[in-house]
N, C-alpha and C. Protein backbone atom coordinates (compact mmCIF):
# COMPACT_ATOMS: atom_id res chain seq x y z
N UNK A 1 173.41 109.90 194.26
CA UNK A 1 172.03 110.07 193.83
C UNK A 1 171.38 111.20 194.61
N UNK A 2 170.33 111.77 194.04
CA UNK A 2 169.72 112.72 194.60
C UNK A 2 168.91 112.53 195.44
N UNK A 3 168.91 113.42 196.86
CA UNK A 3 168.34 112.75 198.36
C UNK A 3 166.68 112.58 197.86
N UNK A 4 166.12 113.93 197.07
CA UNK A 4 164.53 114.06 196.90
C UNK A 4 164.45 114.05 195.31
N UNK A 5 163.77 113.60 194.89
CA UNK A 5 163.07 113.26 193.23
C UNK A 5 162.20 114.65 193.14
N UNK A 6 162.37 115.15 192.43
CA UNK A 6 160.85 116.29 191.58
C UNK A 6 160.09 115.56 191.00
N UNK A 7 159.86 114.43 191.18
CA UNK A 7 158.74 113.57 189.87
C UNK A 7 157.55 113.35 190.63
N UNK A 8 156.00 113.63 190.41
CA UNK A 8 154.78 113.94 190.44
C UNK A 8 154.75 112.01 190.88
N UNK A 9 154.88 111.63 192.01
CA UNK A 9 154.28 110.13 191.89
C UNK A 9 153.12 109.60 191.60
N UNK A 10 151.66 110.35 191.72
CA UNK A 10 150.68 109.96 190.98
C UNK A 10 150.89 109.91 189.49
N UNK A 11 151.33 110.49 188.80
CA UNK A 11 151.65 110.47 187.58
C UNK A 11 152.88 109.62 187.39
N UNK A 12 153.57 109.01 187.65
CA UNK A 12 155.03 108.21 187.48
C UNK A 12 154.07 106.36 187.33
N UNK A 13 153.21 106.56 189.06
CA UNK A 13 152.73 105.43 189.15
C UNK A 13 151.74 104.73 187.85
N UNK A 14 151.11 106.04 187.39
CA UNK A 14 149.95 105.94 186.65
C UNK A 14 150.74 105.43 184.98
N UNK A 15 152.09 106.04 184.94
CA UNK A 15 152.43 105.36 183.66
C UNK A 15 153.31 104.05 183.99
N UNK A 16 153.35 103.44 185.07
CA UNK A 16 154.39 102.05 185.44
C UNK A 16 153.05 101.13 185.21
N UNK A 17 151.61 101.32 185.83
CA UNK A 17 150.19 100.51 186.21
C UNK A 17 149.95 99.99 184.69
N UNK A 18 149.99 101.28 183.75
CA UNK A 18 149.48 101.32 182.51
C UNK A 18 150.56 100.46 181.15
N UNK A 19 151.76 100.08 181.81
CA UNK A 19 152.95 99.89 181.00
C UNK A 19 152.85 97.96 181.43
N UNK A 20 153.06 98.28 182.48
CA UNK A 20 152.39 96.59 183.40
C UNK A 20 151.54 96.03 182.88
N UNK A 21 150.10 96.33 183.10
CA UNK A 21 149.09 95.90 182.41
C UNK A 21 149.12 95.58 181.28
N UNK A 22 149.76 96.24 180.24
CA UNK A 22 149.77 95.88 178.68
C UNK A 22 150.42 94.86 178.54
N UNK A 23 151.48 94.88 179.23
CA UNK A 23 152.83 94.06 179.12
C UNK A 23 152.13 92.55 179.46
N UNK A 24 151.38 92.35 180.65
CA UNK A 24 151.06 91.59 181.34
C UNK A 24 149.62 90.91 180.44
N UNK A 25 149.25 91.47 179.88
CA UNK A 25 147.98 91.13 178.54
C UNK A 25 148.43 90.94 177.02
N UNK A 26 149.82 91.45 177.20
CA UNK A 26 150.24 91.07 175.33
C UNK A 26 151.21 89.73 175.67
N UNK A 27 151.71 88.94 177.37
CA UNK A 27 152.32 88.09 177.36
C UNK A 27 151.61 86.49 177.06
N UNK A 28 150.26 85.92 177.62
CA UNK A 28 149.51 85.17 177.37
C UNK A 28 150.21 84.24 178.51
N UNK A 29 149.51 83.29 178.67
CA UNK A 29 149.86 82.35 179.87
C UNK A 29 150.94 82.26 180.52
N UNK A 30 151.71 81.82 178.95
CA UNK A 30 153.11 81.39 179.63
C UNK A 30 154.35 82.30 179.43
N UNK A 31 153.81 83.82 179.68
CA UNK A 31 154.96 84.52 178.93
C UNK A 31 155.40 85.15 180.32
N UNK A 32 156.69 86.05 179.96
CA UNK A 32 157.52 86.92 181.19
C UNK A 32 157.26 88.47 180.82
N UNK A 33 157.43 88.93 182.14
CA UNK A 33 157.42 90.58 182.10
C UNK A 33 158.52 90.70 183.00
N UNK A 34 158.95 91.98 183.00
CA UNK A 34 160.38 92.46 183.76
C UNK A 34 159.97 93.96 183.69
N UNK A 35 160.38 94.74 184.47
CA UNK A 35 160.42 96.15 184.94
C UNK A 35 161.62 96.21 185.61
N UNK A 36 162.77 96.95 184.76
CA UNK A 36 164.02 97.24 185.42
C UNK A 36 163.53 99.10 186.02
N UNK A 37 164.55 99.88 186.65
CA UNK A 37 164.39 101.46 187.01
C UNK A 37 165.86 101.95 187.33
N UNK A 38 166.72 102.48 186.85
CA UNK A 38 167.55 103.13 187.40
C UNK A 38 167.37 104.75 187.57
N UNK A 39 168.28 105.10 188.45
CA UNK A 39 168.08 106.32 188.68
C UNK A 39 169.40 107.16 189.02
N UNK A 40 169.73 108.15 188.70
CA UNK A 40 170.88 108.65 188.48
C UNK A 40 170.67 109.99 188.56
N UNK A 41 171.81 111.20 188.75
CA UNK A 41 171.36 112.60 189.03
C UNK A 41 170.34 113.33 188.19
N UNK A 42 170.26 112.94 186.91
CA UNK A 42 169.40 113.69 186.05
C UNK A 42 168.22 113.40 185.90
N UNK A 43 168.20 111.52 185.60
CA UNK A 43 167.01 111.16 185.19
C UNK A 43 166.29 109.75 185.69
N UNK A 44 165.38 109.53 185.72
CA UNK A 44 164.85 108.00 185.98
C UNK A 44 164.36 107.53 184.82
N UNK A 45 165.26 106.31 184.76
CA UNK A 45 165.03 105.29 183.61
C UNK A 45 163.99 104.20 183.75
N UNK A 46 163.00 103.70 183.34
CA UNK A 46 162.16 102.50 183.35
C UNK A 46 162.29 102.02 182.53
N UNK A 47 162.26 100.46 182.28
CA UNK A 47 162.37 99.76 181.13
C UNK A 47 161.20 98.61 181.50
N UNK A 48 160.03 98.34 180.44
CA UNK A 48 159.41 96.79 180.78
C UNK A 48 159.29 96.08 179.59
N UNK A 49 159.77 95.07 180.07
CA UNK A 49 160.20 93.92 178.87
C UNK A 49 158.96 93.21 178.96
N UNK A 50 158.20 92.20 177.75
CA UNK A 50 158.01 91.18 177.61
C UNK A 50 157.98 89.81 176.69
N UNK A 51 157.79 89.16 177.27
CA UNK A 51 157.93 88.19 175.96
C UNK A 51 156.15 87.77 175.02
N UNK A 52 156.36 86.80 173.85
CA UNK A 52 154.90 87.23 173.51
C UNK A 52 155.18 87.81 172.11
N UNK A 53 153.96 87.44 171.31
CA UNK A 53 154.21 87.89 169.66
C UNK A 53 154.38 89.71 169.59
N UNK A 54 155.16 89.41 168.52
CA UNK A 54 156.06 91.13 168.72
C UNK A 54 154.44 92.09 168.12
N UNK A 55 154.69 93.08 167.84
CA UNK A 55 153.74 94.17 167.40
C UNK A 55 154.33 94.01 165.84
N UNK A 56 153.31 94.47 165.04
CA UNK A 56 153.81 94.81 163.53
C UNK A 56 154.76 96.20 163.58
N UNK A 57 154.93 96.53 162.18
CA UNK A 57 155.11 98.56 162.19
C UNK A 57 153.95 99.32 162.37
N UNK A 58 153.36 98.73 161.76
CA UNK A 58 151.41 99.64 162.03
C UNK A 58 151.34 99.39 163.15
N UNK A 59 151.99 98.54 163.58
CA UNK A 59 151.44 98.46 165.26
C UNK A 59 152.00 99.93 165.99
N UNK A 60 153.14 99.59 166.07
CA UNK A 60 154.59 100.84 166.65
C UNK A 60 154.67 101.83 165.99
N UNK A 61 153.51 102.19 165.08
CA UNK A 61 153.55 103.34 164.29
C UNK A 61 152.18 104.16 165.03
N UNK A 62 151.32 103.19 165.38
CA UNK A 62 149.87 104.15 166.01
C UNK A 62 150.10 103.92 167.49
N UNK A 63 151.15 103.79 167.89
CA UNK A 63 150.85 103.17 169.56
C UNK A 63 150.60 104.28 170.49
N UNK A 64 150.53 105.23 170.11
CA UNK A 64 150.44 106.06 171.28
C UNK A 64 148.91 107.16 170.73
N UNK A 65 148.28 106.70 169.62
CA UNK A 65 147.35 107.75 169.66
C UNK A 65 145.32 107.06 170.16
N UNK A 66 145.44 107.75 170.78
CA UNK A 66 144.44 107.59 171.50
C UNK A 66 143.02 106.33 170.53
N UNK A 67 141.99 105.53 171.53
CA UNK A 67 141.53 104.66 170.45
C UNK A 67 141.61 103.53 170.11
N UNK A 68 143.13 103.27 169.74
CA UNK A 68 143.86 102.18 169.24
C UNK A 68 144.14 101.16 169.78
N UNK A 69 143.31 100.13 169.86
CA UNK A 69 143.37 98.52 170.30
C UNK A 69 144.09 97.92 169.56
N UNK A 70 145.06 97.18 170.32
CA UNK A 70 145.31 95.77 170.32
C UNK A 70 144.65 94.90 170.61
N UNK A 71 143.85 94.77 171.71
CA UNK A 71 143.38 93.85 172.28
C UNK A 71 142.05 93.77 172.45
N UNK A 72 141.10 92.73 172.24
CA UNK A 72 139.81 92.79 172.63
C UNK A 72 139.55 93.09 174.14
N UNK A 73 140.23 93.21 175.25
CA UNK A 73 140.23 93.87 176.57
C UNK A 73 140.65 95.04 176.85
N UNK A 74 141.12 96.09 176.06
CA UNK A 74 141.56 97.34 176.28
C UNK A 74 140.49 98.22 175.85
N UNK A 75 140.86 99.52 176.36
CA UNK A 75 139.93 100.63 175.59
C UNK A 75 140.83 101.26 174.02
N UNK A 76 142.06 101.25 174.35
CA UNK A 76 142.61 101.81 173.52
C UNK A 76 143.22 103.49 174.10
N UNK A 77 143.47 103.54 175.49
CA UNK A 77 143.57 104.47 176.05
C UNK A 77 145.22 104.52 177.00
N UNK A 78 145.45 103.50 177.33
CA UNK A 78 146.48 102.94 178.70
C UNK A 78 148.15 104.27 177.90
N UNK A 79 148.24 103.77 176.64
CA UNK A 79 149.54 103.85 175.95
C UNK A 79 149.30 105.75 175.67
N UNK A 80 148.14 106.17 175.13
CA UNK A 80 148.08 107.30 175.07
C UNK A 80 148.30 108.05 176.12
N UNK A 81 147.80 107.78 177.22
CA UNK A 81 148.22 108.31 178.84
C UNK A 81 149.53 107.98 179.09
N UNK A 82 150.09 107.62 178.92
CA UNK A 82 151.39 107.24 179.07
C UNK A 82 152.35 108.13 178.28
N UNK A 83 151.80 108.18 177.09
CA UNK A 83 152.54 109.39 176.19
C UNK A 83 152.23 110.49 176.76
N UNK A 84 150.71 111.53 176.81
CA UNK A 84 150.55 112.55 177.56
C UNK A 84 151.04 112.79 178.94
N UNK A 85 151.48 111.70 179.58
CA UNK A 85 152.03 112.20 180.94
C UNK A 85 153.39 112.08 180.85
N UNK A 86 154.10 111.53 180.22
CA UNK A 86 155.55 111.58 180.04
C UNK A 86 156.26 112.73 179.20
N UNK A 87 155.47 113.01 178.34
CA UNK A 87 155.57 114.28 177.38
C UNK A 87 155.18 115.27 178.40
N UNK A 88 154.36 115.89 179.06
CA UNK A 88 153.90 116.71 179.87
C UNK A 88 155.45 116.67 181.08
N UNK A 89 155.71 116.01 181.55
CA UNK A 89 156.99 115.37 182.09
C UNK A 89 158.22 116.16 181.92
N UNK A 90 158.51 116.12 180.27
CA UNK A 90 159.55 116.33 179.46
C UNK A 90 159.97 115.12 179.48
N UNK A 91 160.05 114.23 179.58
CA UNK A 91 160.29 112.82 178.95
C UNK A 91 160.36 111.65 177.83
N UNK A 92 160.51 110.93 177.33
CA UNK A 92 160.39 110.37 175.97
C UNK A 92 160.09 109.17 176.92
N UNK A 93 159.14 108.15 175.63
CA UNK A 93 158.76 107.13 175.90
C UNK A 93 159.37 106.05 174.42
N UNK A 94 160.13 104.61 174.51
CA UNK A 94 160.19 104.62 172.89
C UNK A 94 159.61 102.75 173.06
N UNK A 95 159.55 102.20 172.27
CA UNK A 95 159.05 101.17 171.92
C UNK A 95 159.84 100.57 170.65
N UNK A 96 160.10 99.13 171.03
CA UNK A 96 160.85 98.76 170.18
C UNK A 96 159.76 97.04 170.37
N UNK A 97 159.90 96.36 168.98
CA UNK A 97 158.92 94.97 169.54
C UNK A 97 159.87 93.93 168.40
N UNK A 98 160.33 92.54 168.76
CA UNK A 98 161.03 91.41 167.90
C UNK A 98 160.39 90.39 168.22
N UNK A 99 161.12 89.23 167.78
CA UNK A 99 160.55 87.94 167.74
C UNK A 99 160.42 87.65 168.92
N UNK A 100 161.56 88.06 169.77
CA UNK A 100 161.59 87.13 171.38
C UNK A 100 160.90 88.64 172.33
N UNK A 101 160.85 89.84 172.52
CA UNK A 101 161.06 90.76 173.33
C UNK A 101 159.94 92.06 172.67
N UNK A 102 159.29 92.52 173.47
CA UNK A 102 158.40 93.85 173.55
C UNK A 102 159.54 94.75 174.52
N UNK A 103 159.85 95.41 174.01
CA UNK A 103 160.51 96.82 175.14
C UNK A 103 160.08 97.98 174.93
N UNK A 104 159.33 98.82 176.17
CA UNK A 104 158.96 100.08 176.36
C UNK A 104 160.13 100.74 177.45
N UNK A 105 160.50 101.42 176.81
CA UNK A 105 162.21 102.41 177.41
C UNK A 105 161.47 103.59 178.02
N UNK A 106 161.23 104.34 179.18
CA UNK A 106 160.57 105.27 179.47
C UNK A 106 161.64 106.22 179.87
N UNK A 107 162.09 107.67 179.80
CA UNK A 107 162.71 108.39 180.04
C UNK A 107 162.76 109.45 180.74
N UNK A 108 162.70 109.91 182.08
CA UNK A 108 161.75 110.79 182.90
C UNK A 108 163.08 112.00 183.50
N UNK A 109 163.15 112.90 182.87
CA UNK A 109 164.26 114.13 183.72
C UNK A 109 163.90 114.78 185.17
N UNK A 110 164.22 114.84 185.93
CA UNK A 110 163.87 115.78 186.90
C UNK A 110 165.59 116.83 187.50
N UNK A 111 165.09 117.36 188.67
CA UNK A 111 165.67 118.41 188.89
C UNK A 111 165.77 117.83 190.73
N UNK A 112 167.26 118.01 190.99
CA UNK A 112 167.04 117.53 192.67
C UNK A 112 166.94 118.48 193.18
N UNK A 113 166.06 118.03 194.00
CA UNK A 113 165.72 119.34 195.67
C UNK A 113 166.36 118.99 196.69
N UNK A 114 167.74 118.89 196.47
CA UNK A 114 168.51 118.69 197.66
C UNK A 114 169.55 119.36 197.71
């Protein structure tokens, strides 16, 4: 693995806070969240799972544009920042939602300085 990361940690942190939170508000009392991370020469992987009623397609079809609530506690902002800073990144973000599981796959490239 690479000794030093190129990845901006205010910005890394700001899309893990924003990925958490959702996760942690679309689970409801009795639900689970998980945040796996690997990291490997090229890229850092994040994954956060939860459990909790899945999203529609209209859901996973507007999720990233600015606005767009789910929830009567959001602004409609968390997921759009998350896209603009991962894209800005060079990164992909993807979303997949089923009966049992919400998964946000985050994809982050960097370059080692070592």
């Amino acid at each position: 693995m690479p000794d030093d990361v190129a990845l901006p940690s205010t910005l890394v942190r700001q899309v893990l806070i924003n990925l958490l939170l959702n996760a942690i508000a679309a689970t409801g009392q009795a639900g689970q969240v998980s945040l796996r991370s690997m990291l490997d020469q090229q890229q850092l992987l994040i994954v956060v799972e939860n459990t909790g009623a899945p999203m529609s397609p209209e859901q996973l079809a507007r999720l990233y544009e600015p606005f767009t609530r789910f929830s009567e506690n959001g602004n409609g902002l968390g997921l759009w920042i998350c896209y603009q800073i991962i894209t800005q990144l060079g990164g992909t973000i993807r979303a997949e939602s089923g009966a049992e599981l919400t998964r946000f796959t985050v994809i982050l490239p960097f370059e080692s300085n070592a």
